[in-house]
N, C-alpha and C. Protein backbone atom coordinates (compact mmCIF):
# COMPACT_ATOMS: atom_id res chain seq x y z
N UNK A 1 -17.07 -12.71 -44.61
CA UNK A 1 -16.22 -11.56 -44.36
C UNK A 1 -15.28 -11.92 -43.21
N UNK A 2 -13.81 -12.33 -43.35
CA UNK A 2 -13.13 -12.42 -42.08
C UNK A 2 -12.74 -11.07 -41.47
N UNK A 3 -12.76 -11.27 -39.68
CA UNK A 3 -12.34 -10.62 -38.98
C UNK A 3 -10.82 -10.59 -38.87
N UNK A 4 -10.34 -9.13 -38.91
CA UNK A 4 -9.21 -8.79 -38.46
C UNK A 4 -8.88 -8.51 -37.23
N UNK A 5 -8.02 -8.80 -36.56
CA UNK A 5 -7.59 -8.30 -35.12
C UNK A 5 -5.80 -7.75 -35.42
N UNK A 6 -5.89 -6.63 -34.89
CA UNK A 6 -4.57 -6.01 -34.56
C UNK A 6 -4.24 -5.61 -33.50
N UNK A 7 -2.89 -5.63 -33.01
CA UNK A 7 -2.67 -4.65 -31.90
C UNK A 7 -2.65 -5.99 -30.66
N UNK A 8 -2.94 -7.21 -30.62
CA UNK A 8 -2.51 -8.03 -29.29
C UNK A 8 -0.91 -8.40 -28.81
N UNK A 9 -0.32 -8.18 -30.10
CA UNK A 9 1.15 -7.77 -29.13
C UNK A 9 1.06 -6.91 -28.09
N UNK A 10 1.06 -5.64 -28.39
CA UNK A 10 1.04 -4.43 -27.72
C UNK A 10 0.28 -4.89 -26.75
N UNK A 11 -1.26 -5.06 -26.66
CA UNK A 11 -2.21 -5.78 -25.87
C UNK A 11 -1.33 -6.44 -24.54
N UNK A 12 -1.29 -7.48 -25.05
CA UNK A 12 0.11 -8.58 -24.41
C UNK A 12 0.87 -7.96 -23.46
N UNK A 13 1.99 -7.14 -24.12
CA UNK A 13 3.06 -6.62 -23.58
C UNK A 13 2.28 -5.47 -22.33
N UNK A 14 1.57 -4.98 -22.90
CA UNK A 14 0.96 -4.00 -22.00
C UNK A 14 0.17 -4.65 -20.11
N UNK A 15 -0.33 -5.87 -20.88
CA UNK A 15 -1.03 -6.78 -19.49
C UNK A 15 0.04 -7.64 -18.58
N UNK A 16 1.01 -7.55 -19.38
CA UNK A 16 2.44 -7.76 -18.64
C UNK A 16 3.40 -7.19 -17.78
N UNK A 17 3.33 -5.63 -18.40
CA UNK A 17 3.48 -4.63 -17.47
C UNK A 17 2.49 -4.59 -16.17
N UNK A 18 1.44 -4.25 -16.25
CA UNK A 18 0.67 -4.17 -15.50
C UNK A 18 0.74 -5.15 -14.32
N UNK A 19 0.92 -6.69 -14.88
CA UNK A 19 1.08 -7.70 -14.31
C UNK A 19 2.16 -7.20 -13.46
N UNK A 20 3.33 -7.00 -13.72
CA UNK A 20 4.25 -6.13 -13.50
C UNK A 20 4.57 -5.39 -12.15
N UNK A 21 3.78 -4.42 -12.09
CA UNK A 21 3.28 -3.54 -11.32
C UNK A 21 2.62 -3.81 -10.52
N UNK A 22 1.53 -5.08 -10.60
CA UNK A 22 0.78 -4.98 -9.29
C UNK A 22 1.45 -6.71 -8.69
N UNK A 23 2.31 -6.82 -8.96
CA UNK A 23 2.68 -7.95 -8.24
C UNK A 23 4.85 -7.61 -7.76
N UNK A 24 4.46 -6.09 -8.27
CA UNK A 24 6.05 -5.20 -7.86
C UNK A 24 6.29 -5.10 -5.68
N UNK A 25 7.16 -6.03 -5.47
CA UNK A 25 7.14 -5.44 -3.95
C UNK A 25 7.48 -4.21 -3.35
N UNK A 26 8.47 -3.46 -4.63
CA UNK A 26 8.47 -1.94 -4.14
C UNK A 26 7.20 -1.18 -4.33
N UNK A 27 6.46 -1.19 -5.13
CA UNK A 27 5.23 -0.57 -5.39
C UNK A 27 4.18 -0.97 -4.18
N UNK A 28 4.29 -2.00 -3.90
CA UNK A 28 3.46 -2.24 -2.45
C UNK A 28 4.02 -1.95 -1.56
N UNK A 29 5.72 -1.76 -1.33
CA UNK A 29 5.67 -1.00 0.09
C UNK A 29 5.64 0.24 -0.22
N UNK A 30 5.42 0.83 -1.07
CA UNK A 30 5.07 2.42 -1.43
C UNK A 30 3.99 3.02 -1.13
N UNK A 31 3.28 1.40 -1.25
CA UNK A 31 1.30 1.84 -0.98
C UNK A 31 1.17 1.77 0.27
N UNK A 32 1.98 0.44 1.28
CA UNK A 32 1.88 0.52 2.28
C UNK A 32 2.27 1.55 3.22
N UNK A 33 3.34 2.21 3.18
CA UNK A 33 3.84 3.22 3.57
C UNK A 33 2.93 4.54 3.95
N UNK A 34 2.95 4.94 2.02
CA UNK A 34 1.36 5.90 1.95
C UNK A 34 0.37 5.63 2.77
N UNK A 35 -0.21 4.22 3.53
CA UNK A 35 -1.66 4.44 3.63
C UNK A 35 -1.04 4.82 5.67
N UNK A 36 0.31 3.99 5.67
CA UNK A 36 0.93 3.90 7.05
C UNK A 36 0.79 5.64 7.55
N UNK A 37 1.27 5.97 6.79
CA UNK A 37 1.43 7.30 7.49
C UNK A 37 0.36 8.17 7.52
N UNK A 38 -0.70 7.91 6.79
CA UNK A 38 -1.96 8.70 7.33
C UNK A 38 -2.71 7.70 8.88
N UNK A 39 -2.35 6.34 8.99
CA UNK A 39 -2.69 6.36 10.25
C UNK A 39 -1.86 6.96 11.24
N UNK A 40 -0.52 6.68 10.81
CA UNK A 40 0.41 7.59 12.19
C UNK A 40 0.02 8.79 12.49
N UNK A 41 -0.42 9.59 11.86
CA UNK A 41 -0.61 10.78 11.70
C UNK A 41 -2.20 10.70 12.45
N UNK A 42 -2.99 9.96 12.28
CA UNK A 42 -4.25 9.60 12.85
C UNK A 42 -4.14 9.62 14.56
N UNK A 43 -2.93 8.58 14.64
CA UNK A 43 -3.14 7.68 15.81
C UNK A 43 -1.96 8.71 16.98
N UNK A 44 -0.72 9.46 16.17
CA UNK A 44 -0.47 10.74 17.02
C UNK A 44 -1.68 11.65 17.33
N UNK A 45 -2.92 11.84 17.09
CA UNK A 45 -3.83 13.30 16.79
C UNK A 45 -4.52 12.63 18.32
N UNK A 46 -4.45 11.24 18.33
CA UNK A 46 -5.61 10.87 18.95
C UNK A 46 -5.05 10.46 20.29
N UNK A 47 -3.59 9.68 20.34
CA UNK A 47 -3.35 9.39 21.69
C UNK A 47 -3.13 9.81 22.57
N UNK A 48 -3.10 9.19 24.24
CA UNK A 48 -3.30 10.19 25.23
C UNK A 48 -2.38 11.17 25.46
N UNK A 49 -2.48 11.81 26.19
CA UNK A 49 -1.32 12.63 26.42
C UNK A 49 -1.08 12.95 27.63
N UNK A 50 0.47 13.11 28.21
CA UNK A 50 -0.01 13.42 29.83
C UNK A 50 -0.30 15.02 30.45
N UNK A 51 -0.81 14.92 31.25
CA UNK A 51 -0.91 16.16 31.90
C UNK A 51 -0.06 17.39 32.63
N UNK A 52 1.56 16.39 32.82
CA UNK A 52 2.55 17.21 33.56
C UNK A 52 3.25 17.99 32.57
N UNK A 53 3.43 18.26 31.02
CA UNK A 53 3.96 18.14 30.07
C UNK A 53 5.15 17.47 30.00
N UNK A 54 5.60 16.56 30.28
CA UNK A 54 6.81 15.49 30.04
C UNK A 54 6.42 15.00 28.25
N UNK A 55 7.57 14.22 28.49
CA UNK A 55 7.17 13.53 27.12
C UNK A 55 5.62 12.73 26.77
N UNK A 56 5.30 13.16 25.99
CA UNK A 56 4.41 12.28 25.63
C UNK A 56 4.46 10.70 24.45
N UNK A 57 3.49 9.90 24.57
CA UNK A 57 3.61 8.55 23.84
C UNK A 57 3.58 9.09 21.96
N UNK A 58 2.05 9.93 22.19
CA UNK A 58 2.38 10.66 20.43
C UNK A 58 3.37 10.92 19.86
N UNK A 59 4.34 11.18 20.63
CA UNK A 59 5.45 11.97 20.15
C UNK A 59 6.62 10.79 19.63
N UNK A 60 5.96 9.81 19.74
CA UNK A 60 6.85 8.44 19.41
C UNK A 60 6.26 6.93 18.94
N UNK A 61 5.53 7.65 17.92
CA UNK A 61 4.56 6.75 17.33
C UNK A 61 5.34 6.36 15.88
N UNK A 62 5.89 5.34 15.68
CA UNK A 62 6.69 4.48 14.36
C UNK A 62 6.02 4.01 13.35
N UNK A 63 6.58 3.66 12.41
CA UNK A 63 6.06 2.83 10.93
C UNK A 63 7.40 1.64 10.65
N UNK A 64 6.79 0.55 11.14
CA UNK A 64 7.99 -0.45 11.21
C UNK A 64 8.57 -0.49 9.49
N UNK A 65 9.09 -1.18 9.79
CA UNK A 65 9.73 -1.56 8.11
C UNK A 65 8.81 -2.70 7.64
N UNK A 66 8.83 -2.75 6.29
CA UNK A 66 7.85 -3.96 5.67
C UNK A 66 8.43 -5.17 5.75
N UNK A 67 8.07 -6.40 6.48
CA UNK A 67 8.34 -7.70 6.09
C UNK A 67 7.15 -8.17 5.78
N UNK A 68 7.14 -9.23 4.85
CA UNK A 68 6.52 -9.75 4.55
C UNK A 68 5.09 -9.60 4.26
N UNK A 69 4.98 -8.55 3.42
CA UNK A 69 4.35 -7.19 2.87
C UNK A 69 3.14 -7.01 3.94
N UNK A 70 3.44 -6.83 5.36
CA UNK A 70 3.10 -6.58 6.09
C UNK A 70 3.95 -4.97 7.02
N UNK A 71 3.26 -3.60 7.67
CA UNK A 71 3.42 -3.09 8.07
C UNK A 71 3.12 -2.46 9.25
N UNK A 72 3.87 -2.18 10.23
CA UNK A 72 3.22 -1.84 11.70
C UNK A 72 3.14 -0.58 11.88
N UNK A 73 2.35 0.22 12.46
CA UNK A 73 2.22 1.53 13.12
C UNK A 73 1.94 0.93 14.57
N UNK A 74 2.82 1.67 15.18
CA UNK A 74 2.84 2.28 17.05
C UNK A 74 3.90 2.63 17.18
N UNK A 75 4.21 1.84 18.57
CA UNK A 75 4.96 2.72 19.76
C UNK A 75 5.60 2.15 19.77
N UNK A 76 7.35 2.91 19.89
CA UNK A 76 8.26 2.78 20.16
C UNK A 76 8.46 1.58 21.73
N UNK A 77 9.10 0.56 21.45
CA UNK A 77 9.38 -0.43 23.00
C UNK A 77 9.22 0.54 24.11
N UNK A 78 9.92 1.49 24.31
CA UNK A 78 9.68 2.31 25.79
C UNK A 78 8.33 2.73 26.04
N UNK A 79 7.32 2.79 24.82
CA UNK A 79 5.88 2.73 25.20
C UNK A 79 5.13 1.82 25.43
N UNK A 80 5.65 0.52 25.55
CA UNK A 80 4.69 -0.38 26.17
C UNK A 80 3.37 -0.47 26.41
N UNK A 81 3.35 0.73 27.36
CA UNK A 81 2.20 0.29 28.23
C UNK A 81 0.95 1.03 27.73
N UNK A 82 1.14 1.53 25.83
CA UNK A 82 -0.18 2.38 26.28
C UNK A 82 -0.82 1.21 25.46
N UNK A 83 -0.51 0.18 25.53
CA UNK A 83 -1.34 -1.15 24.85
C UNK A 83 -2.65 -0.87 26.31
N UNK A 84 -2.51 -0.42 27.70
CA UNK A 84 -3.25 -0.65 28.41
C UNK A 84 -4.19 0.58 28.42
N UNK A 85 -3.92 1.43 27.64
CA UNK A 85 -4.68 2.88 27.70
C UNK A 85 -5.94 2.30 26.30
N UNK A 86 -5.62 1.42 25.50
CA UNK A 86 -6.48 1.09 24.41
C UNK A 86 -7.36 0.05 25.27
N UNK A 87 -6.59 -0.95 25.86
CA UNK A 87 -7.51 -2.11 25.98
C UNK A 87 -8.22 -2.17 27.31
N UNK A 88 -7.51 -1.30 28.55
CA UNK A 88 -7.81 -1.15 29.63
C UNK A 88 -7.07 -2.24 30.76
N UNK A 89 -7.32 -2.16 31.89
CA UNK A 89 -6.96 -3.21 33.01
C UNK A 89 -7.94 -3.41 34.01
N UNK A 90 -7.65 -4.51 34.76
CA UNK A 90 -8.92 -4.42 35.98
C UNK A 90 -8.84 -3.27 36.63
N UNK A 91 -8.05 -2.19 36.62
CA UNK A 91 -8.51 -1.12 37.65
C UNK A 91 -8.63 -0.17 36.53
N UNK A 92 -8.50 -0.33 35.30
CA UNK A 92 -8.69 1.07 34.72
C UNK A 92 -9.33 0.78 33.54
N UNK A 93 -10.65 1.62 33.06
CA UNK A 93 -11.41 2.28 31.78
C UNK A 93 -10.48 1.74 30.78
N UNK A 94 -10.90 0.84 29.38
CA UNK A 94 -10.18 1.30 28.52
C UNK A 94 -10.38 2.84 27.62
N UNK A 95 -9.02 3.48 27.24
CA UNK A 95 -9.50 4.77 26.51
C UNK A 95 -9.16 4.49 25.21
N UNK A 96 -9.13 3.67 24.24
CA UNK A 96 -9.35 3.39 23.03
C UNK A 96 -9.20 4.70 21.76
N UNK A 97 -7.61 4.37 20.97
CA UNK A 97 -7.55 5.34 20.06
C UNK A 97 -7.06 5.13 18.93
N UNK A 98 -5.88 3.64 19.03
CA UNK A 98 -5.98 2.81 17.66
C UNK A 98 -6.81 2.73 16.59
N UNK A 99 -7.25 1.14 17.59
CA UNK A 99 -8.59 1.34 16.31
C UNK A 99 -9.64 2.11 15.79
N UNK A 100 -10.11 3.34 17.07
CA UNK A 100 -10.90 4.37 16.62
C UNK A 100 -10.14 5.12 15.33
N UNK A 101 -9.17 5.64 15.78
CA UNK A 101 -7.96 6.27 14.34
C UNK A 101 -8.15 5.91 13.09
N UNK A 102 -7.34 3.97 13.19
CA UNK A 102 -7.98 3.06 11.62
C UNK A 102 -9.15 3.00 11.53
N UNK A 103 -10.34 3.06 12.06
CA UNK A 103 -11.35 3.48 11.78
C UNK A 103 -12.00 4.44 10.80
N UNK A 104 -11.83 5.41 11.54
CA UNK A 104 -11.83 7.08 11.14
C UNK A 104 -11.21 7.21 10.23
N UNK A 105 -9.96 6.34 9.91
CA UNK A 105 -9.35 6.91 8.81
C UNK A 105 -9.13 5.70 7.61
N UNK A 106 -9.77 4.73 7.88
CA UNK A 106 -9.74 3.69 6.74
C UNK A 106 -9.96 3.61 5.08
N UNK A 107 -10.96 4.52 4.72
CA UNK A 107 -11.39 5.13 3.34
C UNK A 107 -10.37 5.76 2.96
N UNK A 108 -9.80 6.81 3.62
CA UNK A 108 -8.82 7.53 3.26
C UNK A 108 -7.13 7.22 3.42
N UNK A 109 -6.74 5.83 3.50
CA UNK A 109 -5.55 4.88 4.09
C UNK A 109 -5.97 4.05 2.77
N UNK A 110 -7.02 3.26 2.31
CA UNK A 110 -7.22 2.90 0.82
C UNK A 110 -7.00 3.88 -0.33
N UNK A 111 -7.68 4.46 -0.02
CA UNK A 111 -7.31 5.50 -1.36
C UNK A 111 -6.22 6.29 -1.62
N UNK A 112 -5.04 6.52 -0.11
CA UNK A 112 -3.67 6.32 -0.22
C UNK A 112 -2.92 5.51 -1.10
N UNK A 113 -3.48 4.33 -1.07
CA UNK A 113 -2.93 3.12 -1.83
C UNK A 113 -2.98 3.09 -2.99
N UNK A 114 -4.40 3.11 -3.31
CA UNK A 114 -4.75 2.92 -4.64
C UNK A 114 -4.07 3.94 -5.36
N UNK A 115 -4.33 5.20 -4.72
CA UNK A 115 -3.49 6.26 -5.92
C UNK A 115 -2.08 5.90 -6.15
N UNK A 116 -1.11 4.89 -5.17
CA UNK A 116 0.06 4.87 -5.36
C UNK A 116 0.00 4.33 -6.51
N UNK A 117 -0.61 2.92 -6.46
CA UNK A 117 -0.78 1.92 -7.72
C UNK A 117 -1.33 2.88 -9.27
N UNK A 118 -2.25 3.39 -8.58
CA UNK A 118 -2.75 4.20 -10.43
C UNK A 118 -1.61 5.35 -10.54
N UNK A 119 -0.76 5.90 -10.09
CA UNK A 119 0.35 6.50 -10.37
C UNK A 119 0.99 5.71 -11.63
N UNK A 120 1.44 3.99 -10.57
CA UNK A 120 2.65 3.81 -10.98
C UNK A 120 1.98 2.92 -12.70
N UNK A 121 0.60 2.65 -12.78
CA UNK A 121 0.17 2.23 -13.62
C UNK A 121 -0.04 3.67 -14.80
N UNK A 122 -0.01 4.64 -14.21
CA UNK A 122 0.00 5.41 -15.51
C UNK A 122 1.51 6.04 -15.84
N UNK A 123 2.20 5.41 -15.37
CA UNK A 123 3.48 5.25 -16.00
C UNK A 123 3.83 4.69 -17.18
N UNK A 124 3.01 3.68 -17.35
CA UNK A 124 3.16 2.35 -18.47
C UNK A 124 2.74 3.05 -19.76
């Protein structure tokens, strides 16, 4: 009794798309973006703030642009220094809110992503 197979064009064309899609650099800075801004949003909730009400550092927390499908969240150059409020100095406590943030919010910064990708895959 020979076997029939139908349908590996379609098959084909379809794993091509896909191929497609997950090797698309707009679709990854889409994901990156998505997962970027639930840490910004993290890492404003969490950083210090001052006490005189002046400006605060939260209030100027960025999402660099993608190179090299790499993306940054922080602080604007004029914030400098709260690299020393995370890591500390010889005279001062570190108060740590970065990585607590990506922490706290890592599960939910993936699954940012992923939904971008199964979006753009149920497009196909």
């Amino acid at each position: 009794m020979p076997l029939e197979v139908t349908g590996l064009k379609e098959m084909a064309t379809k794993i091509k798309k896909i191929e497609a899609v997950m090797k698309s650099a707009k679709i990854s800075e889409k994901a990156l973006r998505a997962g970027a801004e639930i840490l910004r949003d993290e890492v404003k909730r969490r950083a210090p703030r001052s006490k005189g009400g002046s400006k605060h550092a939260a209030d100027h927390v960025i999402i660099s642009a993608v190179v090299e499908g790499k993306i940054a969240v922080g602080f604007i150059p004029d914030n400098w220094y709260m690299k020393y409020h995370e890591w500390g100095t010889s005279k001062m406590t570190p108060q740590p809110f970065l990585e607590p943030a990506f922490n706290a919010k890592r599960k939910e910064i993936q699954q940012a992503m992923y939904n971008v990708y199964v979006r753009e895959l149920a497009k196909i």
